[in-house]
C-alpha atoms as a PDB file:
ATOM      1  CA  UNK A   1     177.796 -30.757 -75.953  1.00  0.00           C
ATOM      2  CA  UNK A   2     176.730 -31.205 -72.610  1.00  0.00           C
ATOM      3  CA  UNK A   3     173.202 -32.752 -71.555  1.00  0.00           C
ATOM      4  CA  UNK A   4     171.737 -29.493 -69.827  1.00  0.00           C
ATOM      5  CA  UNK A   5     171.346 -31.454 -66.295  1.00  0.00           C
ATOM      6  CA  UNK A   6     172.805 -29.813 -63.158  1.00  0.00           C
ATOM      7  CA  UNK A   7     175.729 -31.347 -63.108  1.00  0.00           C
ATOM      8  CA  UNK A   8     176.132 -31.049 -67.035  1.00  0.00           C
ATOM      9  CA  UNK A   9     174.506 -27.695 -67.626  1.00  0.00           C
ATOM     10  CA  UNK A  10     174.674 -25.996 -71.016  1.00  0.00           C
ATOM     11  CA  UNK A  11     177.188 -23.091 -70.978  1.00  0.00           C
ATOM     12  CA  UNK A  12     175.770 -20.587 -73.352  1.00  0.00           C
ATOM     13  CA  UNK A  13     176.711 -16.739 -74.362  1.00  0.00           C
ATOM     14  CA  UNK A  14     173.563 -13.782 -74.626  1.00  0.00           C
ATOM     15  CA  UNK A  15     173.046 -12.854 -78.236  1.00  0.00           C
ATOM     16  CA  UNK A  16     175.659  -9.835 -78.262  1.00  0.00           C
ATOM     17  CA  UNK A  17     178.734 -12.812 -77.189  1.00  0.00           C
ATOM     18  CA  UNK A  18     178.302  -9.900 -73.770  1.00  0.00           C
ATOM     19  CA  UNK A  19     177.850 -12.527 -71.108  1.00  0.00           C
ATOM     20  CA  UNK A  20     177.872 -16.177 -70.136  1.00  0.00           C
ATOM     21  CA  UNK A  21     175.498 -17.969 -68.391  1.00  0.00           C
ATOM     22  CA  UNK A  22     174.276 -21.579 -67.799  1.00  0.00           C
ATOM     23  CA  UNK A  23     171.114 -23.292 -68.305  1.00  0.00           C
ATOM     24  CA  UNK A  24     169.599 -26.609 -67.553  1.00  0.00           C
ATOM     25  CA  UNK A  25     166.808 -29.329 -67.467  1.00  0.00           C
ATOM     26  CA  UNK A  26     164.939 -29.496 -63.332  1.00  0.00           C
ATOM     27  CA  UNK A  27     161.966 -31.893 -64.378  1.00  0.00           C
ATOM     28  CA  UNK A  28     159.408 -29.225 -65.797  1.00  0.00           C
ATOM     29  CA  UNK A  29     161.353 -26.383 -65.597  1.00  0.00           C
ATOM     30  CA  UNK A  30     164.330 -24.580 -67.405  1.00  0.00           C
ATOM     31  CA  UNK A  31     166.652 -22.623 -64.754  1.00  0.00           C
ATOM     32  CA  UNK A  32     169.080 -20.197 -65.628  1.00  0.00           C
ATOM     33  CA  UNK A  33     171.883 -19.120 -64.165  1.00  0.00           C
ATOM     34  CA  UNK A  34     173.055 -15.096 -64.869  1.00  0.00           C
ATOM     35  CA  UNK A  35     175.620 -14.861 -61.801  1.00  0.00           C
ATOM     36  CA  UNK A  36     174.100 -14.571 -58.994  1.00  0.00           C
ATOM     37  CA  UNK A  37     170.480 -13.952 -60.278  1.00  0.00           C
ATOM     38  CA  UNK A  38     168.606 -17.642 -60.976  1.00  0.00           C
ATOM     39  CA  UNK A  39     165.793 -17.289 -63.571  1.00  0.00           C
ATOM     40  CA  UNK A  40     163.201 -20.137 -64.136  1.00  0.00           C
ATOM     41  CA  UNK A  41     161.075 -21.083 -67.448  1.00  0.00           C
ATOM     42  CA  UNK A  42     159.075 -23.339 -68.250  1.00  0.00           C
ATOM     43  CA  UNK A  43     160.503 -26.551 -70.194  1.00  0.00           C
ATOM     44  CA  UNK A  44     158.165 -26.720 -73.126  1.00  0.00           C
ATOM     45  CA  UNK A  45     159.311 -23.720 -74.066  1.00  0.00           C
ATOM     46  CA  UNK A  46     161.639 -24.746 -75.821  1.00  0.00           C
ATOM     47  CA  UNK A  47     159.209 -26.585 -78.339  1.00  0.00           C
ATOM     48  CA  UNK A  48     156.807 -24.040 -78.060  1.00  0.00           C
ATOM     49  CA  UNK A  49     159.319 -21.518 -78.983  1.00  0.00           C
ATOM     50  CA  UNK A  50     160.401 -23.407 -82.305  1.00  0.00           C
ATOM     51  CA  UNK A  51     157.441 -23.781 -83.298  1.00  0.00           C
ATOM     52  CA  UNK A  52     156.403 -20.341 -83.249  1.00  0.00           C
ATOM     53  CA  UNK A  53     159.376 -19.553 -84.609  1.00  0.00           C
ATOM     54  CA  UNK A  54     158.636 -21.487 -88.111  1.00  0.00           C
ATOM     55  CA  UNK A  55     155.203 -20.206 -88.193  1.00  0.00           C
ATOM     56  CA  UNK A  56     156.529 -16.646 -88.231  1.00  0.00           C
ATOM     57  CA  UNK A  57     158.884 -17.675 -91.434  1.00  0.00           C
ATOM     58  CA  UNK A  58     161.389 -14.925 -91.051  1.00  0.00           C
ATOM     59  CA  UNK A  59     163.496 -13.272 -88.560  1.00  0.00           C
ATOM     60  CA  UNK A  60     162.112 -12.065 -85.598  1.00  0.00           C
ATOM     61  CA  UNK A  61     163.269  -9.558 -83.188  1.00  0.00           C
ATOM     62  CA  UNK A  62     164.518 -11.371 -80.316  1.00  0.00           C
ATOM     63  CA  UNK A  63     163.037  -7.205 -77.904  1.00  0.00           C
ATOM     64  CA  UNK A  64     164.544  -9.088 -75.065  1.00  0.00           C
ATOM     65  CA  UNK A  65     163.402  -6.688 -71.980  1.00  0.00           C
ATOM     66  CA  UNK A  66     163.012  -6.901 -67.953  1.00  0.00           C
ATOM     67  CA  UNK A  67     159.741  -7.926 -66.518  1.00  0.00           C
ATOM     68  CA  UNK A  68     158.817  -4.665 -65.131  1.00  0.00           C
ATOM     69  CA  UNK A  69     159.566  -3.215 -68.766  1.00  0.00           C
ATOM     70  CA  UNK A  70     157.225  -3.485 -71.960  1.00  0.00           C
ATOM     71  CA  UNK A  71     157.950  -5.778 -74.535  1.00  0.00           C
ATOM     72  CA  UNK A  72     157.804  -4.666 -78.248  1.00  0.00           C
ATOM     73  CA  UNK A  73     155.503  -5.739 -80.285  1.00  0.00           C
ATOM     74  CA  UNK A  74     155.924  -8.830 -82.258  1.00  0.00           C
ATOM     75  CA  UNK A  75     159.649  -9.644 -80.723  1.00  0.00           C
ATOM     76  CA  UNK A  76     159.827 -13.035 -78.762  1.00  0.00           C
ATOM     77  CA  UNK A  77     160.019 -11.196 -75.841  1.00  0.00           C
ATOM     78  CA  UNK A  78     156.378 -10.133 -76.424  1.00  0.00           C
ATOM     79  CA  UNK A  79     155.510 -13.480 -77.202  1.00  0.00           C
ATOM     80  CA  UNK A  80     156.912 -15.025 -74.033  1.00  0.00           C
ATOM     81  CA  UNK A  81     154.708 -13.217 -72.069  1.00  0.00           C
ATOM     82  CA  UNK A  82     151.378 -12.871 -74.366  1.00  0.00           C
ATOM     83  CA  UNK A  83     148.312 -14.630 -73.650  1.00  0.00           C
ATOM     84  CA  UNK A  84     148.366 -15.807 -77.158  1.00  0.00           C
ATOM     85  CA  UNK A  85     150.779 -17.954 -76.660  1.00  0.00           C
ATOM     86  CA  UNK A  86     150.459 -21.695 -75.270  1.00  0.00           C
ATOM     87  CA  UNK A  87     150.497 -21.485 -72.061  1.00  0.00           C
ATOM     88  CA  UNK A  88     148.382 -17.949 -72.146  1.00  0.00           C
ATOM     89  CA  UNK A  89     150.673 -15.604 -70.943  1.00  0.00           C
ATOM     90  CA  UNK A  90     154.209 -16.249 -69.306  1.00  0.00           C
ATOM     91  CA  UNK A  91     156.853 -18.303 -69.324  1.00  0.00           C
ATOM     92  CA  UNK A  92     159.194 -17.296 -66.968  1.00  0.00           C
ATOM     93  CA  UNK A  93     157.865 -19.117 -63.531  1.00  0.00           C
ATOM     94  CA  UNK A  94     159.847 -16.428 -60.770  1.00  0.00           C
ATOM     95  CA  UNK A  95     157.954 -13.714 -60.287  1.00  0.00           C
ATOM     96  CA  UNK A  96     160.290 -10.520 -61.189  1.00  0.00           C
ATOM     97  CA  UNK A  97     162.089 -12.335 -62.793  1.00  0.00           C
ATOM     98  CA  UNK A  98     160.010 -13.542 -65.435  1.00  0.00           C
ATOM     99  CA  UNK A  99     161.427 -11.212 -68.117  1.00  0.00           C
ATOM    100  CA  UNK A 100     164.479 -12.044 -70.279  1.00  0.00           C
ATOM    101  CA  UNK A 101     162.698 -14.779 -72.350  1.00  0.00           C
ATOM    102  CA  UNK A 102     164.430 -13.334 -75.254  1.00  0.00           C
ATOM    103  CA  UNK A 103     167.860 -13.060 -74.030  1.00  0.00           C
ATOM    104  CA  UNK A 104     168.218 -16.299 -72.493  1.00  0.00           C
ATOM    105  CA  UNK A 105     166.266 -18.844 -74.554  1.00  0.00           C
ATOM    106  CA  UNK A 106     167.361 -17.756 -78.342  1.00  0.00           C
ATOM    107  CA  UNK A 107     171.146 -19.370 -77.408  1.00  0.00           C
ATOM    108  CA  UNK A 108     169.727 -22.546 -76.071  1.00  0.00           C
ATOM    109  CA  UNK A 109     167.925 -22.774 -79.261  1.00  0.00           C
ATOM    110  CA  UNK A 110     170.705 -22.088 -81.231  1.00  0.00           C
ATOM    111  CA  UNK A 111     172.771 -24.819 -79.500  1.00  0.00           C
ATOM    112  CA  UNK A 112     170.102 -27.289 -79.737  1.00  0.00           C
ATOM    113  CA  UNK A 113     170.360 -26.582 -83.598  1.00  0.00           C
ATOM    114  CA  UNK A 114     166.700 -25.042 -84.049  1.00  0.00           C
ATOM    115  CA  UNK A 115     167.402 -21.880 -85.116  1.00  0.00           C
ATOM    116  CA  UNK A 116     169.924 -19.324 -86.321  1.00  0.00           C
ATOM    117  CA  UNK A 117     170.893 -16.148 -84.293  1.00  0.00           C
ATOM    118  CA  UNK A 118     172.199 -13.518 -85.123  1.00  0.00           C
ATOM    119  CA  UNK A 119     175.124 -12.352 -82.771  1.00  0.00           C
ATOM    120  CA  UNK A 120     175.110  -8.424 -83.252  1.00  0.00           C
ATOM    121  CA  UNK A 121     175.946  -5.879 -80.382  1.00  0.00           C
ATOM    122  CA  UNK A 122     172.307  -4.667 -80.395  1.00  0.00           C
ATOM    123  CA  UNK A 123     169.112  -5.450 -82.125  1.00  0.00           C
ATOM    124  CA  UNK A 124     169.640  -9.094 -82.986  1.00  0.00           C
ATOM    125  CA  UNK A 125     167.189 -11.738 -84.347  1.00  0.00           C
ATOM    126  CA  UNK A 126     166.323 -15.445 -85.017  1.00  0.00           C
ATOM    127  CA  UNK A 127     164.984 -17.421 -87.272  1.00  0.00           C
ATOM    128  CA  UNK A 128     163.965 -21.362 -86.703  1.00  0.00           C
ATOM    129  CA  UNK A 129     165.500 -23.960 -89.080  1.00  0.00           C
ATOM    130  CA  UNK A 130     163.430 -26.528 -90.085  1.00  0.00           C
ATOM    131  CA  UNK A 131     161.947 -29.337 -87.884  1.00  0.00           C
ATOM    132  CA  UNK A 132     164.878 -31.797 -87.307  1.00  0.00           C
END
C-alpha cells in the first residue's frame, strides 16, 4: 500500500467504484486530488473521523454533498462541517471546496483498515471497526 506522501500518494476509488482519485499526507493537511479540482482537509481528520465513527455504533450515511449544498442530517457529511465536531465546524480548509468530506475521506478510511464501506451505486454507508 503506498505511504500517502506526494510522491507515494494513496490511489483510492469514491464509494460507488465511479471515480478515482488520489490522496496524501502535506504536514497538517490531507489534499486530494479529483482531476483537475485539488481539495484540502485537515489531517486529524482522519482520527477524528474514526472516532466518531465508533461512537455512533452503526452505519452511518456517508450524505456526501457540495459545499454550497446542505448536508443531511446525521450523515458524515453533516458532521464534517458541524460545529459539534472537533474542530467546531469544517474540515475541508479551501474555501468552495470544502464540501465532499463524505465522498473522499470514507475510502481512505477504508484503506487504512478503520472502517467498512459499503460500495453501492447510491446511498452508501460506513461503519468503523474497532480501534486497531
Amino acid at each position: 500500500m503506498a505511504v500517502g506522501t506526494v510522491s507515494d500518494p494513496w490511489v483510492l476509488r469514491t464509494p460507488p467504484g465511479t471515480s478515482e482519485y488520489t490522496m496524501y499526507r502535506d504536514g497538517d493537511e490531507l489534499v486530494c486530488q479529483v482531476g483537475k479540482t485539488r481539495l484540502t482537509y485537515q489531517a486529524r481528520a482522519v482520527e477524528d473521523l474514526h472516532a466518531w465513527l465508533i461512537e455512533q455504533g452503526d452505519w452511518v450515511a456517508l450524505g456526501a454533498a457540495d459545499e454550497q449544498k446542505p448536508a443531511a442530517e446525521g450523515t458524515v457529511e453533516a458532521w464534517g462541517r458541524s460545529e459539534s465536531n472537533p474542530v467546531g465546524g469544517w474540515y475541508g480548509t479551501r474555501k468552495g471546496y470544502r464540501g465532499r468530506f463524505g465522498m473522499y475521506l470514507p475510502p481512505l478510511l477504508e484503506a487504512l483498515g478503520l472502517v467498512e464501506l459499503e460500495h453501492n451505486p447510491r446511498n452508501n454507508r460506513v461503519r468503523a471497526l474497532a480501534s486497531r
